[in-house]
PDB file of N, CA and C in Angstrom:
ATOM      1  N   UNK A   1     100.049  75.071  91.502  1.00  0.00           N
ATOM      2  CA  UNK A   1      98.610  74.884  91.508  1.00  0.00           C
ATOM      3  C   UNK A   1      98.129  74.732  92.949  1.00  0.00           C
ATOM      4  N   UNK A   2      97.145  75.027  93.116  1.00  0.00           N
ATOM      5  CA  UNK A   2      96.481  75.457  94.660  1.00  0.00           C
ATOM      6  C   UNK A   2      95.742  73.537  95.008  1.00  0.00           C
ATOM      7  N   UNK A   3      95.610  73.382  96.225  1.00  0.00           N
ATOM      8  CA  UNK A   3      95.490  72.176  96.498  1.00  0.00           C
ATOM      9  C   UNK A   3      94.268  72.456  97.555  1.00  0.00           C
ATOM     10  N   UNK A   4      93.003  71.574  97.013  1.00  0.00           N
ATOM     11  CA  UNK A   4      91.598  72.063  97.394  1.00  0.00           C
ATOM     12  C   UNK A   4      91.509  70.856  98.371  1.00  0.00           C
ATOM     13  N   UNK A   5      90.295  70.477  99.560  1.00  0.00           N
ATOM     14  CA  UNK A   5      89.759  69.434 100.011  1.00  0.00           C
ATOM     15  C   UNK A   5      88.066  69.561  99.882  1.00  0.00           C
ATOM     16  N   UNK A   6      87.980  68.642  99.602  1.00  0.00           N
ATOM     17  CA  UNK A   6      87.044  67.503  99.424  1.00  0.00           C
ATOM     18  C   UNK A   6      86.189  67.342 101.077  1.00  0.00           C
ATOM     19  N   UNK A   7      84.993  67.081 100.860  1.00  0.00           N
ATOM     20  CA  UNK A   7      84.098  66.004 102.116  1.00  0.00           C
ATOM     21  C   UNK A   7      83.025  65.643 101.134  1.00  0.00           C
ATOM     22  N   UNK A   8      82.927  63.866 101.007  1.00  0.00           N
ATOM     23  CA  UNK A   8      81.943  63.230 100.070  1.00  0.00           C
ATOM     24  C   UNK A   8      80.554  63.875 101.681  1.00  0.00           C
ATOM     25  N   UNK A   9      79.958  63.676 100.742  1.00  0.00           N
ATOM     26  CA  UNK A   9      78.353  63.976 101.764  1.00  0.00           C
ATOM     27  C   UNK A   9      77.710  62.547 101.644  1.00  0.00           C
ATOM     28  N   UNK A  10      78.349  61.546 101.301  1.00  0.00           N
ATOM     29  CA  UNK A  10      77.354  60.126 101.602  1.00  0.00           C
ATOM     30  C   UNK A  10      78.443  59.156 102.353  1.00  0.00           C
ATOM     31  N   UNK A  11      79.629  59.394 102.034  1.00  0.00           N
ATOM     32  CA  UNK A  11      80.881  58.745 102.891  1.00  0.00           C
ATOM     33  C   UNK A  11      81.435  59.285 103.983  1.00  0.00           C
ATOM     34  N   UNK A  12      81.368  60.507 103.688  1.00  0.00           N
ATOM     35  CA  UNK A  12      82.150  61.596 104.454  1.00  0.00           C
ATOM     36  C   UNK A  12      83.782  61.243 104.649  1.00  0.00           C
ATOM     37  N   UNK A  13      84.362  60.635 103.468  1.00  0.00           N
ATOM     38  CA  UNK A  13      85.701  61.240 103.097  1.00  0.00           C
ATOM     39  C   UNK A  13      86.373  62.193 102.504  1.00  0.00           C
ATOM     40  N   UNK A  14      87.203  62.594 103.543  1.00  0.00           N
ATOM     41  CA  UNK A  14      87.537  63.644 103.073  1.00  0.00           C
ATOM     42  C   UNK A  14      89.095  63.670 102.996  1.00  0.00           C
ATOM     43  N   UNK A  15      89.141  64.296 100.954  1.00  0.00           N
ATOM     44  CA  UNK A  15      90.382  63.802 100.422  1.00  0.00           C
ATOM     45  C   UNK A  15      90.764  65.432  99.633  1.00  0.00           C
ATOM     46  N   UNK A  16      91.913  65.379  99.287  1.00  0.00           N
ATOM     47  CA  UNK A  16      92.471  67.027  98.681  1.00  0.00           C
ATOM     48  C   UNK A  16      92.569  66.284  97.232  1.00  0.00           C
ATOM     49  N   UNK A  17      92.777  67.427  96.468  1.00  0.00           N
ATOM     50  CA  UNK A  17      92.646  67.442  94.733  1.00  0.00           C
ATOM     51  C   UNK A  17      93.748  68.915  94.306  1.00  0.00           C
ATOM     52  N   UNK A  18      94.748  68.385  93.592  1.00  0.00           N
ATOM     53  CA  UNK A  18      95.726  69.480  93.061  1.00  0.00           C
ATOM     54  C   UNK A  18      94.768  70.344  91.981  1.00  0.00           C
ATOM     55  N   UNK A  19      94.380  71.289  91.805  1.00  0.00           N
ATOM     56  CA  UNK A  19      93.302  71.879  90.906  1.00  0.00           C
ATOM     57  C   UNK A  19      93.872  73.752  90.244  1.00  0.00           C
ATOM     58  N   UNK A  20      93.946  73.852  88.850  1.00  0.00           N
ATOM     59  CA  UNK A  20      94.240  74.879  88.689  1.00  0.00           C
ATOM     60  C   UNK A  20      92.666  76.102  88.852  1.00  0.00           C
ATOM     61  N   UNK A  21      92.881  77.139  89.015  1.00  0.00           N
ATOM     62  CA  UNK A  21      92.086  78.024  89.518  1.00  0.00           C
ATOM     63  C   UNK A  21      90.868  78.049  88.054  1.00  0.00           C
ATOM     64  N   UNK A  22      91.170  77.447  86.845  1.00  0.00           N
ATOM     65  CA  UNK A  22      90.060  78.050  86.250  1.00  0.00           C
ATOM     66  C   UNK A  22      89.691  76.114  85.959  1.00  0.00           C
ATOM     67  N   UNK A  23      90.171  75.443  86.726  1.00  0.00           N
ATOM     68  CA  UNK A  23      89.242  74.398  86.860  1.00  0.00           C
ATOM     69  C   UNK A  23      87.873  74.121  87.331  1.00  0.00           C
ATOM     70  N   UNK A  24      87.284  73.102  87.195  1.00  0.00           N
ATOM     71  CA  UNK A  24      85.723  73.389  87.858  1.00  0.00           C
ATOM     72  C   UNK A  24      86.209  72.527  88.922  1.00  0.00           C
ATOM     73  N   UNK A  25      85.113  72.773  89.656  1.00  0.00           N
ATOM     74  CA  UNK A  25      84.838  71.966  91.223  1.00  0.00           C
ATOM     75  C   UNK A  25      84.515  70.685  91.190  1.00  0.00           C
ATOM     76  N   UNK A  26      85.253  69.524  92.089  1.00  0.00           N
ATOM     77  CA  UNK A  26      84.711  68.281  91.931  1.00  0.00           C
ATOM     78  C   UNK A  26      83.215  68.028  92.287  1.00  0.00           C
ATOM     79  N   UNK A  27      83.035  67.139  91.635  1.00  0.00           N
ATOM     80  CA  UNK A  27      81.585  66.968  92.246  1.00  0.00           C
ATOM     81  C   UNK A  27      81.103  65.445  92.454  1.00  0.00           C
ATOM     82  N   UNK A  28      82.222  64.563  92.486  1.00  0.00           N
ATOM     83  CA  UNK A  28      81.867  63.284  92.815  1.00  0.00           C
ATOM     84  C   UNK A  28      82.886  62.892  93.649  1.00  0.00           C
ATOM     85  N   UNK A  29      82.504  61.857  94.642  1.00  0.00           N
ATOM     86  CA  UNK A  29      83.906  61.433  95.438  1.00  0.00           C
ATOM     87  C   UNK A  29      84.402  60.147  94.673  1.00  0.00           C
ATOM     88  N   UNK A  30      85.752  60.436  95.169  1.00  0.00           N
ATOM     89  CA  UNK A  30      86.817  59.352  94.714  1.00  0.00           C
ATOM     90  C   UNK A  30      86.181  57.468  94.703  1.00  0.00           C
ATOM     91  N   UNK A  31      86.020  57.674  95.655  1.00  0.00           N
ATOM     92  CA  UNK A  31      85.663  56.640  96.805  1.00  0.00           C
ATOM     93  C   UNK A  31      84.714  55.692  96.162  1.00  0.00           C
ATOM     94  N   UNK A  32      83.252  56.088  96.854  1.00  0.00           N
ATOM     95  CA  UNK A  32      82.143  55.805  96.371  1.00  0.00           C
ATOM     96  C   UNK A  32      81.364  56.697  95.124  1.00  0.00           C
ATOM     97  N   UNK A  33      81.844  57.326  94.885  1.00  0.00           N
ATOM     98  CA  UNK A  33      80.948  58.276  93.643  1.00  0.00           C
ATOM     99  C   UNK A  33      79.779  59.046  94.081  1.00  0.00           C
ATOM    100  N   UNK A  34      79.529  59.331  95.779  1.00  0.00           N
ATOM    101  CA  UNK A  34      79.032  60.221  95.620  1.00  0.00           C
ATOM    102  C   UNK A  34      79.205  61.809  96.046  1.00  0.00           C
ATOM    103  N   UNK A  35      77.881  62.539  95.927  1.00  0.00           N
ATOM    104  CA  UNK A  35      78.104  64.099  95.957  1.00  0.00           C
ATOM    105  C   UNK A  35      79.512  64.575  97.091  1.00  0.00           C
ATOM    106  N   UNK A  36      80.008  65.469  96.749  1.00  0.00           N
ATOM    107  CA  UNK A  36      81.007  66.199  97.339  1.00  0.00           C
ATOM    108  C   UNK A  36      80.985  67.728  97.622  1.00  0.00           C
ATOM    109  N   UNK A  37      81.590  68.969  98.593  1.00  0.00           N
ATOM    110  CA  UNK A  37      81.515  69.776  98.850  1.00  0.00           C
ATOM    111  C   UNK A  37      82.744  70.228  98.911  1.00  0.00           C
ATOM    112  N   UNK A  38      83.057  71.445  98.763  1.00  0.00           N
ATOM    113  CA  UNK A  38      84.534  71.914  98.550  1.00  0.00           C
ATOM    114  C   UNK A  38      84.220  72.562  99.815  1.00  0.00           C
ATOM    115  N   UNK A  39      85.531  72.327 101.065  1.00  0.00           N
ATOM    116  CA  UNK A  39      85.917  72.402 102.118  1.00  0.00           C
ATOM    117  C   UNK A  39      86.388  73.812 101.986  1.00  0.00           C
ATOM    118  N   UNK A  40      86.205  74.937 103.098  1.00  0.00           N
ATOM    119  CA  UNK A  40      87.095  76.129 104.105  1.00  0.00           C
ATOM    120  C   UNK A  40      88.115  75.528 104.117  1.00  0.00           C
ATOM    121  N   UNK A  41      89.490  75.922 103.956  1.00  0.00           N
ATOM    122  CA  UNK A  41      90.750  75.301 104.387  1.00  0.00           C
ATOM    123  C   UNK A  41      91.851  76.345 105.281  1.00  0.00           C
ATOM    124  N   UNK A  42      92.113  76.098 106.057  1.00  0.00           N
ATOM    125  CA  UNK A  42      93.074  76.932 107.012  1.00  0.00           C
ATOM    126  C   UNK A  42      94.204  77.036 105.986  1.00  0.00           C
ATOM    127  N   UNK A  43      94.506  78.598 105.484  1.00  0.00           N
ATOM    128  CA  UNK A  43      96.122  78.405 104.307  1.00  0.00           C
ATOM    129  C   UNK A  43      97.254  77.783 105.042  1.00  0.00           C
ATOM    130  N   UNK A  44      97.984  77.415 104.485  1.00  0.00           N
ATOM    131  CA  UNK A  44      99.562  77.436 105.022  1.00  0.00           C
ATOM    132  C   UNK A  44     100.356  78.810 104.748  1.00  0.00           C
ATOM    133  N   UNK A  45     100.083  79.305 104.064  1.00  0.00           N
ATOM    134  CA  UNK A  45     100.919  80.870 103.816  1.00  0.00           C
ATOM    135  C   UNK A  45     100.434  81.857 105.545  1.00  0.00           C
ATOM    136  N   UNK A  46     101.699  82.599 105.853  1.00  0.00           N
ATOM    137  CA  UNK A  46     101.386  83.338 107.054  1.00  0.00           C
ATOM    138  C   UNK A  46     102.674  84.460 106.671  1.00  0.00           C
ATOM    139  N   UNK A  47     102.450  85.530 106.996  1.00  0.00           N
ATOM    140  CA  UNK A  47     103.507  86.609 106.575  1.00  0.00           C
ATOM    141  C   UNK A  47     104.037  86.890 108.779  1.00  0.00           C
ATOM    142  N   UNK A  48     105.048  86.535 108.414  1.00  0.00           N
ATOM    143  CA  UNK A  48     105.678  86.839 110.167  1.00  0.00           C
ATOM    144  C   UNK A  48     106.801  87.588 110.435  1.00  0.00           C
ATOM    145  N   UNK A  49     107.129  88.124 111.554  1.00  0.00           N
ATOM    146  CA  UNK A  49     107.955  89.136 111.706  1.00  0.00           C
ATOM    147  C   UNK A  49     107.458  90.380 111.479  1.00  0.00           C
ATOM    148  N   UNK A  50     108.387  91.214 111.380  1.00  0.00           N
ATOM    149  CA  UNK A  50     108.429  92.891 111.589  1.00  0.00           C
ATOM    150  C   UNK A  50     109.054  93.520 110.160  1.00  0.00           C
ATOM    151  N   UNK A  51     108.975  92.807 109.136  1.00  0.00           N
ATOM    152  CA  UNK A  51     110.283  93.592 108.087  1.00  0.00           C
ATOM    153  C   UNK A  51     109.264  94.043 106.909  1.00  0.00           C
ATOM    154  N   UNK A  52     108.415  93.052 106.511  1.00  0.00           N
ATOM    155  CA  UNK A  52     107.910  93.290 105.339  1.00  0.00           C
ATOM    156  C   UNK A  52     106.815  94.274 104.974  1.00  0.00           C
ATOM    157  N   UNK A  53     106.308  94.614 106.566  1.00  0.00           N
ATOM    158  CA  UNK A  53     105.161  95.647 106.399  1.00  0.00           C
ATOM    159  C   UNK A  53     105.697  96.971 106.569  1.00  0.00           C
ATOM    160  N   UNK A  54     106.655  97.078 107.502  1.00  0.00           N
ATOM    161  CA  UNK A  54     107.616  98.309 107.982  1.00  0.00           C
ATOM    162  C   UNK A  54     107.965  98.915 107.386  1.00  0.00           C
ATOM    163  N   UNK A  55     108.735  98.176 106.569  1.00  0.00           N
ATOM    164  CA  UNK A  55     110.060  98.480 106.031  1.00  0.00           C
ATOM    165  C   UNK A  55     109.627  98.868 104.123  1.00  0.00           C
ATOM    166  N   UNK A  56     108.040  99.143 104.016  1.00  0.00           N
ATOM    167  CA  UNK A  56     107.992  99.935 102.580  1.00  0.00           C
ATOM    168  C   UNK A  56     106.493  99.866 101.985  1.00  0.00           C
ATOM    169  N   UNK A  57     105.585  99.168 103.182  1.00  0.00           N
ATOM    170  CA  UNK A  57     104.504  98.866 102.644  1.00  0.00           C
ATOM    171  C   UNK A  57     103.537  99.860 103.593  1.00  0.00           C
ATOM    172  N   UNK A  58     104.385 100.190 104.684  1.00  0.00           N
ATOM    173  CA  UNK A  58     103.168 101.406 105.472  1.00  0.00           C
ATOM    174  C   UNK A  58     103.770 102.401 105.239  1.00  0.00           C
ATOM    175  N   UNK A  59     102.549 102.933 105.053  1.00  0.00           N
ATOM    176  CA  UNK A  59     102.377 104.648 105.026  1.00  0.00           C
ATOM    177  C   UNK A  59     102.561 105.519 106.299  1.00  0.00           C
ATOM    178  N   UNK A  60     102.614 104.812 108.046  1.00  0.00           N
ATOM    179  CA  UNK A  60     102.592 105.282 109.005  1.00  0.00           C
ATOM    180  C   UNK A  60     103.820 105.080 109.287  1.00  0.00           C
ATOM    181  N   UNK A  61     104.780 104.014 108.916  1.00  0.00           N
ATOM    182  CA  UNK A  61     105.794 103.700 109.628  1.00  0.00           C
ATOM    183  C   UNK A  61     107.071 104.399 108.455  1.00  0.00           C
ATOM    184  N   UNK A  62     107.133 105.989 108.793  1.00  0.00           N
ATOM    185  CA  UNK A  62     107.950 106.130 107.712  1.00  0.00           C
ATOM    186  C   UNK A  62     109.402 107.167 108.918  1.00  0.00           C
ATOM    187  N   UNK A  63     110.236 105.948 108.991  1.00  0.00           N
ATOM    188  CA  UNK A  63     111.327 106.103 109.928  1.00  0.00           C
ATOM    189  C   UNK A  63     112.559 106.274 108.717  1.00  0.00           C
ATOM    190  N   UNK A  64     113.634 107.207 109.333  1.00  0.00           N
ATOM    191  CA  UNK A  64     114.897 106.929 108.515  1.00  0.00           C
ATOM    192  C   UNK A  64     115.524 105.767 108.591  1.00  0.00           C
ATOM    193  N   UNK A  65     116.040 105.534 107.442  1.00  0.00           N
ATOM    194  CA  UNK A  65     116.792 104.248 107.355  1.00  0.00           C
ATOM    195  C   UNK A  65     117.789 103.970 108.312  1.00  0.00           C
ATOM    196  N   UNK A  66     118.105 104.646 108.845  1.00  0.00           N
ATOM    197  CA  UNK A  66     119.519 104.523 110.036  1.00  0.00           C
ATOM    198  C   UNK A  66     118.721 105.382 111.070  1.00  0.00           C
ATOM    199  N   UNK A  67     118.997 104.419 112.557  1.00  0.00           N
ATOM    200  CA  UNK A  67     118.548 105.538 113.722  1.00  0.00           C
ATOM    201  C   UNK A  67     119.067 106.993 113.876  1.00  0.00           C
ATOM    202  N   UNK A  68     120.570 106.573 113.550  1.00  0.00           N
ATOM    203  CA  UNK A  68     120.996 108.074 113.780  1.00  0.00           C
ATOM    204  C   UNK A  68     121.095 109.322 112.628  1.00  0.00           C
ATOM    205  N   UNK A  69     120.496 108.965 111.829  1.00  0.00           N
ATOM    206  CA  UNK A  69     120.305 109.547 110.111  1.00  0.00           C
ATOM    207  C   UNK A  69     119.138 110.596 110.690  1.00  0.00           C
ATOM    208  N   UNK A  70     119.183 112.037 110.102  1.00  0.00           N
ATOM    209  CA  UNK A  70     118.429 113.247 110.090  1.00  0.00           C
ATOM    210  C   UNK A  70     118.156 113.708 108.962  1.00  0.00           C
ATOM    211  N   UNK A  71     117.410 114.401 108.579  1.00  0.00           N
ATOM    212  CA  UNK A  71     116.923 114.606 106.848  1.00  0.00           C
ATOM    213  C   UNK A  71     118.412 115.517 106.404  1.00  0.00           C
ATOM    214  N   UNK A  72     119.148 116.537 107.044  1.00  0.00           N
ATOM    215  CA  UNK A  72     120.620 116.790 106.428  1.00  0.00           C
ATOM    216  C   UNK A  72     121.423 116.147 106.435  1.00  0.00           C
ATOM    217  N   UNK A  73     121.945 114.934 107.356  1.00  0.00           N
ATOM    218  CA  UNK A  73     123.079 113.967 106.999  1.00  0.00           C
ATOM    219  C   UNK A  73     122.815 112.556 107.484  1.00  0.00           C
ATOM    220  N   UNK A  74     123.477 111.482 107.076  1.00  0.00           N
ATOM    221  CA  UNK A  74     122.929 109.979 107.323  1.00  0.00           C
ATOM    222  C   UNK A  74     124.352 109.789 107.771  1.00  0.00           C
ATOM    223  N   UNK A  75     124.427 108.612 108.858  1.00  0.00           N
ATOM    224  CA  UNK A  75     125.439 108.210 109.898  1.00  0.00           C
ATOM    225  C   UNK A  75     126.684 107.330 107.929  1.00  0.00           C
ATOM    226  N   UNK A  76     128.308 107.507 108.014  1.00  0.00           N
ATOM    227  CA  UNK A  76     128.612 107.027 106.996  1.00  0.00           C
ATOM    228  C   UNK A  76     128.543 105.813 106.874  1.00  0.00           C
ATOM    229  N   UNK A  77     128.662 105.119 108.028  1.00  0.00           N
ATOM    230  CA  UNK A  77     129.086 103.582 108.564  1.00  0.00           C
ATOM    231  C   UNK A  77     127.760 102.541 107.711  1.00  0.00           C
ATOM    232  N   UNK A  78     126.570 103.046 108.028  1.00  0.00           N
ATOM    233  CA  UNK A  78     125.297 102.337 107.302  1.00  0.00           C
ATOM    234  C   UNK A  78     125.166 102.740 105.941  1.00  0.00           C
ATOM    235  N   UNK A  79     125.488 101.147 105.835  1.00  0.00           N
ATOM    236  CA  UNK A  79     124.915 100.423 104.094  1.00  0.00           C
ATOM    237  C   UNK A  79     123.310 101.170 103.801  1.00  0.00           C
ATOM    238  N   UNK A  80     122.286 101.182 104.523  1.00  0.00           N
ATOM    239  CA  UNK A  80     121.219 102.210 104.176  1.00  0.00           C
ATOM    240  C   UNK A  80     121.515 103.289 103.606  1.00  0.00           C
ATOM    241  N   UNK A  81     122.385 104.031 104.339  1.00  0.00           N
ATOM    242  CA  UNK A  81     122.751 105.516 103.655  1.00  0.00           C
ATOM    243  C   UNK A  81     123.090 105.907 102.486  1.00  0.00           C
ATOM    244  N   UNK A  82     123.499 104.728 101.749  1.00  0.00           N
ATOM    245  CA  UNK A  82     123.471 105.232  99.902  1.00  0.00           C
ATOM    246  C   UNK A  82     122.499 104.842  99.534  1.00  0.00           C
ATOM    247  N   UNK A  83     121.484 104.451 100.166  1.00  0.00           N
ATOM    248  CA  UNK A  83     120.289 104.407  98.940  1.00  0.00           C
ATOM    249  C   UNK A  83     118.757 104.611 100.359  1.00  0.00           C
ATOM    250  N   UNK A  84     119.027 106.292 100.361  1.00  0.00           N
ATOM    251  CA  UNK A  84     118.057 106.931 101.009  1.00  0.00           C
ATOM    252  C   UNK A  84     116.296 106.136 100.519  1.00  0.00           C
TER     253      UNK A  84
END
């Protein structure tokens, strides 16, 4: 479940809430009970490195699996080479 934050607008605490996606939005604070606003949150998810876009998700980056592999023969030594 996705984990939302909170800022009360009369306290201005600001607290997170575990919330499934077809939940509704809080609308009172913890605290004092009053009005609240559901916060922008910076994700924690980040996709890094070089492998996952390269290597099957672009359409531009379409390299043989082995450097020294040519469309008539693939080097024997690389594990790539049985599964062109």
């Amino acid at each position: 479940m996705p984990m939302y934050e909170y800022q009360c607008e009369a306290c201005g605490l600001v607290f997170e809430a575990r919330q499934k996606f077809s939940d509704s939005p809080l609308t009172r604070c913890e605290a004092c009970d009053g009005p609240v606003k559901k916060m922008i949150s910076q994700t924690a998810f980040a996709l890094k490195g070089n492998g996952w876009y390269q290597q099957g998700y672009s359409k531009a980056a379409e390299k043989p699996a082995c450097p020294s592999a040519t469309k008539s023969s693939a080097c024997s030594g690389c594990p790539k080479a049985a599964n062109p």
